[in-house]
C-alpha atoms as a PDB file:
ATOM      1  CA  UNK A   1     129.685 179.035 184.145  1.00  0.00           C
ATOM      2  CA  UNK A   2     130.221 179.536 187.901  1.00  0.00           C
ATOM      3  CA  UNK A   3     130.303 176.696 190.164  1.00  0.00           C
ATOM      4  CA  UNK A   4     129.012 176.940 193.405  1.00  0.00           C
ATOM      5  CA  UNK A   5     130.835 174.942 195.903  1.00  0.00           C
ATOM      6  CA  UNK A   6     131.618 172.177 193.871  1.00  0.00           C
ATOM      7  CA  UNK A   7     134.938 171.608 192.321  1.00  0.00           C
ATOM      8  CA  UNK A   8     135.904 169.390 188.806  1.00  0.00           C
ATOM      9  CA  UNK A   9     138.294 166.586 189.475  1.00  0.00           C
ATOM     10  CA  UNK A  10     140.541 168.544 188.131  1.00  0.00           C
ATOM     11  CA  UNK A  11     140.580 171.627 190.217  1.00  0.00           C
ATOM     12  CA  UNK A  12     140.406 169.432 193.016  1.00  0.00           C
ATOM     13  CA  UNK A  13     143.439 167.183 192.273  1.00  0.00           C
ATOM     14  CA  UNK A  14     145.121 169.324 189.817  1.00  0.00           C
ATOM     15  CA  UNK A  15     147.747 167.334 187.609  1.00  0.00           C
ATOM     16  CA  UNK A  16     146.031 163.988 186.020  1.00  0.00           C
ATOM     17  CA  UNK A  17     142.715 163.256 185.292  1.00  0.00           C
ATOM     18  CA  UNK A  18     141.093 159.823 185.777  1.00  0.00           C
ATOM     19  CA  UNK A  19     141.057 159.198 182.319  1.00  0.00           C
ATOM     20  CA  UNK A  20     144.666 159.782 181.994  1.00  0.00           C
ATOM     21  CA  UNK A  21     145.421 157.881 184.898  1.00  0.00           C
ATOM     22  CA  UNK A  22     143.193 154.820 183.860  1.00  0.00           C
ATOM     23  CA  UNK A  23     144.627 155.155 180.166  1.00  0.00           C
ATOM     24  CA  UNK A  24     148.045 154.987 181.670  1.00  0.00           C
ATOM     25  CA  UNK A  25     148.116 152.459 185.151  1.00  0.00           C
ATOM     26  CA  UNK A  26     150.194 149.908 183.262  1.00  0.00           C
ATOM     27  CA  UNK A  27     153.096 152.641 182.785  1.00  0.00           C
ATOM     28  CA  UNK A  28     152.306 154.216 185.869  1.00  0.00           C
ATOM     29  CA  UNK A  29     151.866 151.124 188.037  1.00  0.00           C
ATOM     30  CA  UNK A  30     155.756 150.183 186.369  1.00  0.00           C
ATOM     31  CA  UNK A  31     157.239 153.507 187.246  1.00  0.00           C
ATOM     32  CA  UNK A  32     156.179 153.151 191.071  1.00  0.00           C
ATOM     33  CA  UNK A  33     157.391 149.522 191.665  1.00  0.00           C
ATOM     34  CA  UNK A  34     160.727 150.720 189.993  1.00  0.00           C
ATOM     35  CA  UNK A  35     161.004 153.857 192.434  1.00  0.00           C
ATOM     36  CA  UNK A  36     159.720 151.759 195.607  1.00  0.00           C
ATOM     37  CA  UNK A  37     160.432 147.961 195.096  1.00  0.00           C
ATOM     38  CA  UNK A  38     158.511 147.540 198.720  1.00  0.00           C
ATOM     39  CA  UNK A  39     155.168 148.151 196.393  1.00  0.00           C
ATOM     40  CA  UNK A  40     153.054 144.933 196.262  1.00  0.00           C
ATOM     41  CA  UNK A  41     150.622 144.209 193.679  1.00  0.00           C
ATOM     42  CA  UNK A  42     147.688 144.380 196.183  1.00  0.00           C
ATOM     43  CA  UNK A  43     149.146 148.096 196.983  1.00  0.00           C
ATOM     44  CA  UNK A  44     149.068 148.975 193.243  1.00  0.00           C
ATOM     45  CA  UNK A  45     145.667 147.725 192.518  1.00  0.00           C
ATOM     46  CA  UNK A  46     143.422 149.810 190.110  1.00  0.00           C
ATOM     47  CA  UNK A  47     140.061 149.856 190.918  1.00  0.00           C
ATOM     48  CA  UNK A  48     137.960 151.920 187.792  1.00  0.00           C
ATOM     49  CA  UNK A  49     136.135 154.249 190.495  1.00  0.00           C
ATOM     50  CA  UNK A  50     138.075 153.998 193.841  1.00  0.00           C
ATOM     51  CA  UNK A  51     141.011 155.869 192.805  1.00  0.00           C
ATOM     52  CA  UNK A  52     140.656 157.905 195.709  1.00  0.00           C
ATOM     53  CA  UNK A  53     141.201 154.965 197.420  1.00  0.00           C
ATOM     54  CA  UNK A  54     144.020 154.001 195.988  1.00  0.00           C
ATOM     55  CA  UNK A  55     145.816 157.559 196.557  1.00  0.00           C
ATOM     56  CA  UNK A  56     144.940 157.226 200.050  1.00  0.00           C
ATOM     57  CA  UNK A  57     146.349 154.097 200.425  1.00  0.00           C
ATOM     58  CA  UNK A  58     149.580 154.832 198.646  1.00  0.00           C
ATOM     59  CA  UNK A  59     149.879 157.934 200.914  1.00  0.00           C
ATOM     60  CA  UNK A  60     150.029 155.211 203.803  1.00  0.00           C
ATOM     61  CA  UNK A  61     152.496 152.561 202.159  1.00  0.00           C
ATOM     62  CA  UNK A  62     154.760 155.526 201.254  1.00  0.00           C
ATOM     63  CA  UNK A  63     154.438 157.835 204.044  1.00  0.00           C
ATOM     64  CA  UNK A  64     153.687 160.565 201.563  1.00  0.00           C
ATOM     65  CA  UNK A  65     151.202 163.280 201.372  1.00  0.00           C
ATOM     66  CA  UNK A  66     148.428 163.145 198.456  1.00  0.00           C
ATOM     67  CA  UNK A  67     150.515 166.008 196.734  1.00  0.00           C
ATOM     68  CA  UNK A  68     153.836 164.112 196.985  1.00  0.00           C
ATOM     69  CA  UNK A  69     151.753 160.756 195.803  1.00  0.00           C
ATOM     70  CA  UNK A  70     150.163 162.401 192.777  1.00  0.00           C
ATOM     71  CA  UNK A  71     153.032 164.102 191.739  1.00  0.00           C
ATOM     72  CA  UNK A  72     155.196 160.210 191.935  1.00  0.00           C
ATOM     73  CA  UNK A  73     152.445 159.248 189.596  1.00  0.00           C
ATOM     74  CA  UNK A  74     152.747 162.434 186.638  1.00  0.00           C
ATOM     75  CA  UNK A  75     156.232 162.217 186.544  1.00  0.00           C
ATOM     76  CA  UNK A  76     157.445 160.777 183.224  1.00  0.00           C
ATOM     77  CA  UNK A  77     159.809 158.065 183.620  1.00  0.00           C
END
């Protein structure tokens, strides 16, 4: 089946899915405050929905681009 213009979650932001990153915030949300102790809880709040969001706004704490962020976040511990 050909899609015309508009990509899966996944082809967009290859890596993990939301499911996978809902499923696994509390391990993920650990991981990042161990790797940047700056992180607040405010900057590692998950909103079901607005992960987006959240990416972007990690990208702007860290000074990282979405790639850099995303990848932070699939790396096992």
């Amino acid at each position: 089946m050909r899609s015309y213009g508009h990509a899966s979650p996944k082809e967009r932001f290859p890596g993990m899915t939301t499911l996978e990153l809902r499923a696994n915030w509390n391990d993920i949300r650990k991981k990042l405050r161990q790797k940047f102790p700056d992180l607040t809880d405010a900057d590692l709040r998950y909103v079901e929905g607005r992960e987006a969001e959240l990416i972007v706004h990690l990208q702007r704490v860290l000074c990282m681009t979405e790639e850099e962020v995303r990848r932070e976040m699939e790396q096992p511990q």
